[in-house]
PDB file of N, CA and C in Angstrom:
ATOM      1  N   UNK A   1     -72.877 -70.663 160.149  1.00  0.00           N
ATOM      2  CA  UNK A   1     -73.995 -70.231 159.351  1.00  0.00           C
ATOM      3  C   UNK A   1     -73.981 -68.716 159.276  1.00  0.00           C
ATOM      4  N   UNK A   2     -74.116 -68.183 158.344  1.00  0.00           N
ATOM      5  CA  UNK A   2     -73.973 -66.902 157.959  1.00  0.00           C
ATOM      6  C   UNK A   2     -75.156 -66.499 157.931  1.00  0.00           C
ATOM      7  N   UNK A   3     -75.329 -65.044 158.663  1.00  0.00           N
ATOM      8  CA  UNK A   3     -76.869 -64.337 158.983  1.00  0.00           C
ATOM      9  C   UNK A   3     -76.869 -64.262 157.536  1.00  0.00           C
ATOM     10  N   UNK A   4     -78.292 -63.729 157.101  1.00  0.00           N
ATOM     11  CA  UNK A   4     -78.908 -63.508 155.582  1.00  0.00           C
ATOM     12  C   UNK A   4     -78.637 -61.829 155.547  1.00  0.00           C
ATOM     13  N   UNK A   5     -78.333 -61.773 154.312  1.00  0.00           N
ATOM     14  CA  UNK A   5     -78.583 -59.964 154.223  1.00  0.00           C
ATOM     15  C   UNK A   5     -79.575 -59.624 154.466  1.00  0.00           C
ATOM     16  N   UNK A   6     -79.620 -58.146 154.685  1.00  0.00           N
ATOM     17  CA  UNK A   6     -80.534 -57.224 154.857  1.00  0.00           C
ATOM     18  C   UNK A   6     -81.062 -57.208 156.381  1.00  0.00           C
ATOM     19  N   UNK A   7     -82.522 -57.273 156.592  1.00  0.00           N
ATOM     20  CA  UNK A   7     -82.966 -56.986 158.192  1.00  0.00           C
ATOM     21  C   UNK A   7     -83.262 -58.374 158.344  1.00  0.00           C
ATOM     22  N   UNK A   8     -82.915 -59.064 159.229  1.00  0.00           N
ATOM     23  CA  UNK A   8     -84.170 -60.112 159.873  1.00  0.00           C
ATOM     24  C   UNK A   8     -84.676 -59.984 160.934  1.00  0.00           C
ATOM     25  N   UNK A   9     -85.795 -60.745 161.773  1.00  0.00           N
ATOM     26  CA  UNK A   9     -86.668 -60.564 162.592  1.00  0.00           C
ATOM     27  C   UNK A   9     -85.489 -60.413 164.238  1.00  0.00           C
ATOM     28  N   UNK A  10     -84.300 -61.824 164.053  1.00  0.00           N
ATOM     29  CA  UNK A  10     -84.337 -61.464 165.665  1.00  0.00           C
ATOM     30  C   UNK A  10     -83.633 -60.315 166.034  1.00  0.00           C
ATOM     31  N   UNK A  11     -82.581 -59.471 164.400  1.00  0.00           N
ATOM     32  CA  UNK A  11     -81.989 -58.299 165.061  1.00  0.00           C
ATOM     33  C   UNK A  11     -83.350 -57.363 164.985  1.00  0.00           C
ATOM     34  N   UNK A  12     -84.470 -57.186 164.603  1.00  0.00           N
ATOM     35  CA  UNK A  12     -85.183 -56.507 164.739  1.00  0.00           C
ATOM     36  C   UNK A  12     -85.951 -56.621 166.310  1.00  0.00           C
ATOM     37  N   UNK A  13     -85.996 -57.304 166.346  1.00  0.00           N
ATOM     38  CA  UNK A  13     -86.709 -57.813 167.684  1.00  0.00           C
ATOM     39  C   UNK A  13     -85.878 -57.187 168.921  1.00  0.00           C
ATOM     40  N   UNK A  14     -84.681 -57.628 168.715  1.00  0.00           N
ATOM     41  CA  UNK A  14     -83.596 -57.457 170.149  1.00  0.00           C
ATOM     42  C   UNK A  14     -83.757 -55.806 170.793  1.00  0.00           C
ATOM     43  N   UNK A  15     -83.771 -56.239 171.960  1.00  0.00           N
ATOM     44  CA  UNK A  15     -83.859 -54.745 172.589  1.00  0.00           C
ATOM     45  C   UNK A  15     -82.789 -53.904 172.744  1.00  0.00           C
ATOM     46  N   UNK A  16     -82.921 -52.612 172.570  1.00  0.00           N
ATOM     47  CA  UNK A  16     -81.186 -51.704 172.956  1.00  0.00           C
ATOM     48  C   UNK A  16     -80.720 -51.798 174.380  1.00  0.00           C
ATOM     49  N   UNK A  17     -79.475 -52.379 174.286  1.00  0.00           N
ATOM     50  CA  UNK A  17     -79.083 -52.031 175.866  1.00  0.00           C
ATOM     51  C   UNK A  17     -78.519 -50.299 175.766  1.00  0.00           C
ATOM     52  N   UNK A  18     -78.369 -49.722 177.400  1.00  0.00           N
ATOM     53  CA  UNK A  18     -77.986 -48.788 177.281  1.00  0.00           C
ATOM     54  C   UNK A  18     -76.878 -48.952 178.140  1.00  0.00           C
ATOM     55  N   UNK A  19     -75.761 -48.226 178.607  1.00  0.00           N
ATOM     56  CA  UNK A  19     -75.467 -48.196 179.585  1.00  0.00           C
ATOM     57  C   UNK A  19     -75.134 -48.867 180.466  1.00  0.00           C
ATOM     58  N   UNK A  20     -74.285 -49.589 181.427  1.00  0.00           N
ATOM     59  CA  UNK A  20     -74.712 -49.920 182.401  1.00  0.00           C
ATOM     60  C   UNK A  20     -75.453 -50.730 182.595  1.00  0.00           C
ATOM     61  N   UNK A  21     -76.235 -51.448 181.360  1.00  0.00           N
ATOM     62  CA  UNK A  21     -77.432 -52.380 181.423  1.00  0.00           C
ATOM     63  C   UNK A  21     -76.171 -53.745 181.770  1.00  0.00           C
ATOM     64  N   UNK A  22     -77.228 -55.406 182.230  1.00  0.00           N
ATOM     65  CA  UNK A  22     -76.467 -56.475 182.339  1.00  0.00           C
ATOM     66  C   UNK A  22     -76.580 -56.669 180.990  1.00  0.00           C
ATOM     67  N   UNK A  23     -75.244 -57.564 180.216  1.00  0.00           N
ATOM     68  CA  UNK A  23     -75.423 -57.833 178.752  1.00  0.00           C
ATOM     69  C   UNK A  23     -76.328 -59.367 179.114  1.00  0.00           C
ATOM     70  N   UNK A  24     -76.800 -59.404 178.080  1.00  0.00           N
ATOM     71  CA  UNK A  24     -77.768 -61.040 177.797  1.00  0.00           C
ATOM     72  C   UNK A  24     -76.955 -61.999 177.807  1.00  0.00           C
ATOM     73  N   UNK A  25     -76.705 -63.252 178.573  1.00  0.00           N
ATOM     74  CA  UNK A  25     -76.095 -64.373 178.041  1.00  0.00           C
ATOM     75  C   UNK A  25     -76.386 -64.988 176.542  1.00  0.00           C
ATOM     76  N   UNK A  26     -75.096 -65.298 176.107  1.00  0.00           N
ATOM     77  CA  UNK A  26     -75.366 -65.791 174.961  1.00  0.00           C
ATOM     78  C   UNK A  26     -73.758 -66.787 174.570  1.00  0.00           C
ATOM     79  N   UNK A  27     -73.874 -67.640 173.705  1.00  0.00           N
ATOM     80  CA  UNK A  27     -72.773 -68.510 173.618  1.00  0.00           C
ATOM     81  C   UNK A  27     -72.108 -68.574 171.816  1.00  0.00           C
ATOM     82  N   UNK A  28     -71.368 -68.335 172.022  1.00  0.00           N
ATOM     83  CA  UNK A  28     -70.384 -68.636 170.639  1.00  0.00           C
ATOM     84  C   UNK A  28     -69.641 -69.582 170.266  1.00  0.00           C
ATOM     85  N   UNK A  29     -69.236 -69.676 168.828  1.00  0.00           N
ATOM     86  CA  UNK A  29     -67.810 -70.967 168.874  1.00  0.00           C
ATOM     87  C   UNK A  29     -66.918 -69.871 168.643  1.00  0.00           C
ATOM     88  N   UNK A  30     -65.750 -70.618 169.610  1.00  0.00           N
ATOM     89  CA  UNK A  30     -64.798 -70.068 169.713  1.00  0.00           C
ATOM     90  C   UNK A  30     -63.818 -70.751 168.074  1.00  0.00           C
ATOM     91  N   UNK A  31     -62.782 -69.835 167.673  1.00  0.00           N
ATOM     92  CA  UNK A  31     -61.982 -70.218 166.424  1.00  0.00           C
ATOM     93  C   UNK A  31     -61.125 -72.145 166.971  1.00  0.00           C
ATOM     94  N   UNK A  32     -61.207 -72.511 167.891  1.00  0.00           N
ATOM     95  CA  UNK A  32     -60.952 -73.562 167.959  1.00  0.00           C
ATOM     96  C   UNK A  32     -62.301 -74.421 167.830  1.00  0.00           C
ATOM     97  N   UNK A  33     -62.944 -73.907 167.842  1.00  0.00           N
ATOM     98  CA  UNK A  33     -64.332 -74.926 167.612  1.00  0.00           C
ATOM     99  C   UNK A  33     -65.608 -75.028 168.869  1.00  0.00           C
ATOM    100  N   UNK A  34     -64.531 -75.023 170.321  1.00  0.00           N
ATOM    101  CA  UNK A  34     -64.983 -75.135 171.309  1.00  0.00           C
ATOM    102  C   UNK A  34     -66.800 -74.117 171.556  1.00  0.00           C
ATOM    103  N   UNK A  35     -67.436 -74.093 172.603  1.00  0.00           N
ATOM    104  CA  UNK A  35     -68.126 -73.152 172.608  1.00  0.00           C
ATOM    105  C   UNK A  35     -68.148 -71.902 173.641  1.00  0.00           C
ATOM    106  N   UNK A  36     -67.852 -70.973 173.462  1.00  0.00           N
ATOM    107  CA  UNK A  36     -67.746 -70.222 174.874  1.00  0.00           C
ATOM    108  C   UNK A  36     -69.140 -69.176 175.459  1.00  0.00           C
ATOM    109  N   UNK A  37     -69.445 -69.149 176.386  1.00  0.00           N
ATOM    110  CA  UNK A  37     -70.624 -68.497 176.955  1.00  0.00           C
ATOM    111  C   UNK A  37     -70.334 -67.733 178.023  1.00  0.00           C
ATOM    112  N   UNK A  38     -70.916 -66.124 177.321  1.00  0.00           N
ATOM    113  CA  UNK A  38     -70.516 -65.091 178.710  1.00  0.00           C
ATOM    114  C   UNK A  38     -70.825 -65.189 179.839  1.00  0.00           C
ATOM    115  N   UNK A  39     -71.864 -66.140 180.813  1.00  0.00           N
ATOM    116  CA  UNK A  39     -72.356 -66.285 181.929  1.00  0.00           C
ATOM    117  C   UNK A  39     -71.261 -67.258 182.620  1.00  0.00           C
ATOM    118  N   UNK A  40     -70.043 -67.786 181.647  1.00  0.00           N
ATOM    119  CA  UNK A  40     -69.071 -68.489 182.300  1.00  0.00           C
ATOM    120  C   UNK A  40     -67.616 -67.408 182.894  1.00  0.00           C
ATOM    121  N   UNK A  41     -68.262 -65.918 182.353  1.00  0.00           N
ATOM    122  CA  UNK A  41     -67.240 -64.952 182.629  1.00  0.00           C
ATOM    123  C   UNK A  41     -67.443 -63.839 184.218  1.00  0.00           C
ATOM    124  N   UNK A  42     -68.842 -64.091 184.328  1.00  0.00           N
ATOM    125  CA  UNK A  42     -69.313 -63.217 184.837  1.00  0.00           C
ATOM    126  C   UNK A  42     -68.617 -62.346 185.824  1.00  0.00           C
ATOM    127  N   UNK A  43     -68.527 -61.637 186.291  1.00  0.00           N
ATOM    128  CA  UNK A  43     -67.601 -60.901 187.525  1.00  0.00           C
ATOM    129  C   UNK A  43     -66.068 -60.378 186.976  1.00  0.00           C
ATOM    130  N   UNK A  44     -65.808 -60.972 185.297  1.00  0.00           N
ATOM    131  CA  UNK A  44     -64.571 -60.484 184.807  1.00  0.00           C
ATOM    132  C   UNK A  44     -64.789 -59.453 184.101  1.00  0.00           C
ATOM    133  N   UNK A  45     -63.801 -59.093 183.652  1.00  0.00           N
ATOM    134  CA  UNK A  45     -63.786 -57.616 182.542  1.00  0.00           C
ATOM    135  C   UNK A  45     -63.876 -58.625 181.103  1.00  0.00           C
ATOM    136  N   UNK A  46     -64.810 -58.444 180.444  1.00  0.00           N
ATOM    137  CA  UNK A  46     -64.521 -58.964 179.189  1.00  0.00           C
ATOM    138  C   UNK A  46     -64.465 -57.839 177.849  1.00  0.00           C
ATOM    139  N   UNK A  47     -63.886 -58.435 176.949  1.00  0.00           N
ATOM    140  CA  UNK A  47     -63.846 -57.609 175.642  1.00  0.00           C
ATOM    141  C   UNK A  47     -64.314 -58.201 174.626  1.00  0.00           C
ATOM    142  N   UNK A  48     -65.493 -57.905 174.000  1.00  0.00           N
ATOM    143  CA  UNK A  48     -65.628 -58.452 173.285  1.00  0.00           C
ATOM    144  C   UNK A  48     -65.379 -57.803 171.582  1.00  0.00           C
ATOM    145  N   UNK A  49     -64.697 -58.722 170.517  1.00  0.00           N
ATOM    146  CA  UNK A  49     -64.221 -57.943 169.500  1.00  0.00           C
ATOM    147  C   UNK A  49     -64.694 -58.808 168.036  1.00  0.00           C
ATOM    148  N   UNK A  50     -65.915 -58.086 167.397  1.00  0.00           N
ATOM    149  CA  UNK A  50     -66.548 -58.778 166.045  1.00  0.00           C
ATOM    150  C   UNK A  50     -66.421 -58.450 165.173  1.00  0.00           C
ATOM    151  N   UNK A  51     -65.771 -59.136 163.771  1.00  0.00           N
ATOM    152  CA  UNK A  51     -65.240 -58.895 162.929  1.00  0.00           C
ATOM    153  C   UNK A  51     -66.149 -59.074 162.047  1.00  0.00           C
ATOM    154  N   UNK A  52     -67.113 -58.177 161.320  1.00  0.00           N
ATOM    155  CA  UNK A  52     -68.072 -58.268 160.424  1.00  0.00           C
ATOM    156  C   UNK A  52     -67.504 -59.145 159.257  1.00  0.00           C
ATOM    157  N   UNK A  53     -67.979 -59.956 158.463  1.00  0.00           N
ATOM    158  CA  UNK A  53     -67.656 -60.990 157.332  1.00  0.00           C
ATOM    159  C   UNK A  53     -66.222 -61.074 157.449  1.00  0.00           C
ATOM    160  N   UNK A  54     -65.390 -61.537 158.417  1.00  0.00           N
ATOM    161  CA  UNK A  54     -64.340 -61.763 158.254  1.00  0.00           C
ATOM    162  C   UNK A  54     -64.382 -63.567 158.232  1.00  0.00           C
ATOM    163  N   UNK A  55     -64.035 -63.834 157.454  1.00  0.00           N
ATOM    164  CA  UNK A  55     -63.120 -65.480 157.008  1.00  0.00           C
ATOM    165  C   UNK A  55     -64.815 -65.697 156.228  1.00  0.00           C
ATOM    166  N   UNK A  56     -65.066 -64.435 155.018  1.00  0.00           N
ATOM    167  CA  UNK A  56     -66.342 -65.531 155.165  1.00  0.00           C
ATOM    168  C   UNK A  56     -66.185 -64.925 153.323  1.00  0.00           C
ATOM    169  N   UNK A  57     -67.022 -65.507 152.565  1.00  0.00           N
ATOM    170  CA  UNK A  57     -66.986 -65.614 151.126  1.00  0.00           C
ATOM    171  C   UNK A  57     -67.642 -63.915 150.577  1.00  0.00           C
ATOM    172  N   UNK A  58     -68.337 -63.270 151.128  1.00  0.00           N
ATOM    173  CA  UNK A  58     -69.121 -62.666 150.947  1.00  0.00           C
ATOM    174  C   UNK A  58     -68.295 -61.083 150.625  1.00  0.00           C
TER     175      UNK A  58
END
């Protein structure tokens, strides 16, 4: 599902991390379909890398 243009409420809502802050758990599909969730990483180095409208019509 593709966010809507322009602003919506929950990126408005979300708070700034700074620093050093813990990131929020949160879960994705992975390109195989599967789902992956950062609280299954915890204690690793992760990278995370988002490709604004990539594979998408827009």
């Amino acid at each position: 599902m593709a966010a809507p243009k322009g602003r919506n409420k929950i990126a408005t809502e979300t708070k700034t991390l700074k620093v050093g802050d813990v990131a929020p758990d949160f879960t994705l599909r992975a390109h195989d379909g599967s789902e992956v969730t950062l609280s299954a990483y915890r204690g690793r180095r992760v990278v995370l890398a988002f490709f604004a409208f990539a594979f998408t019509n827009t």
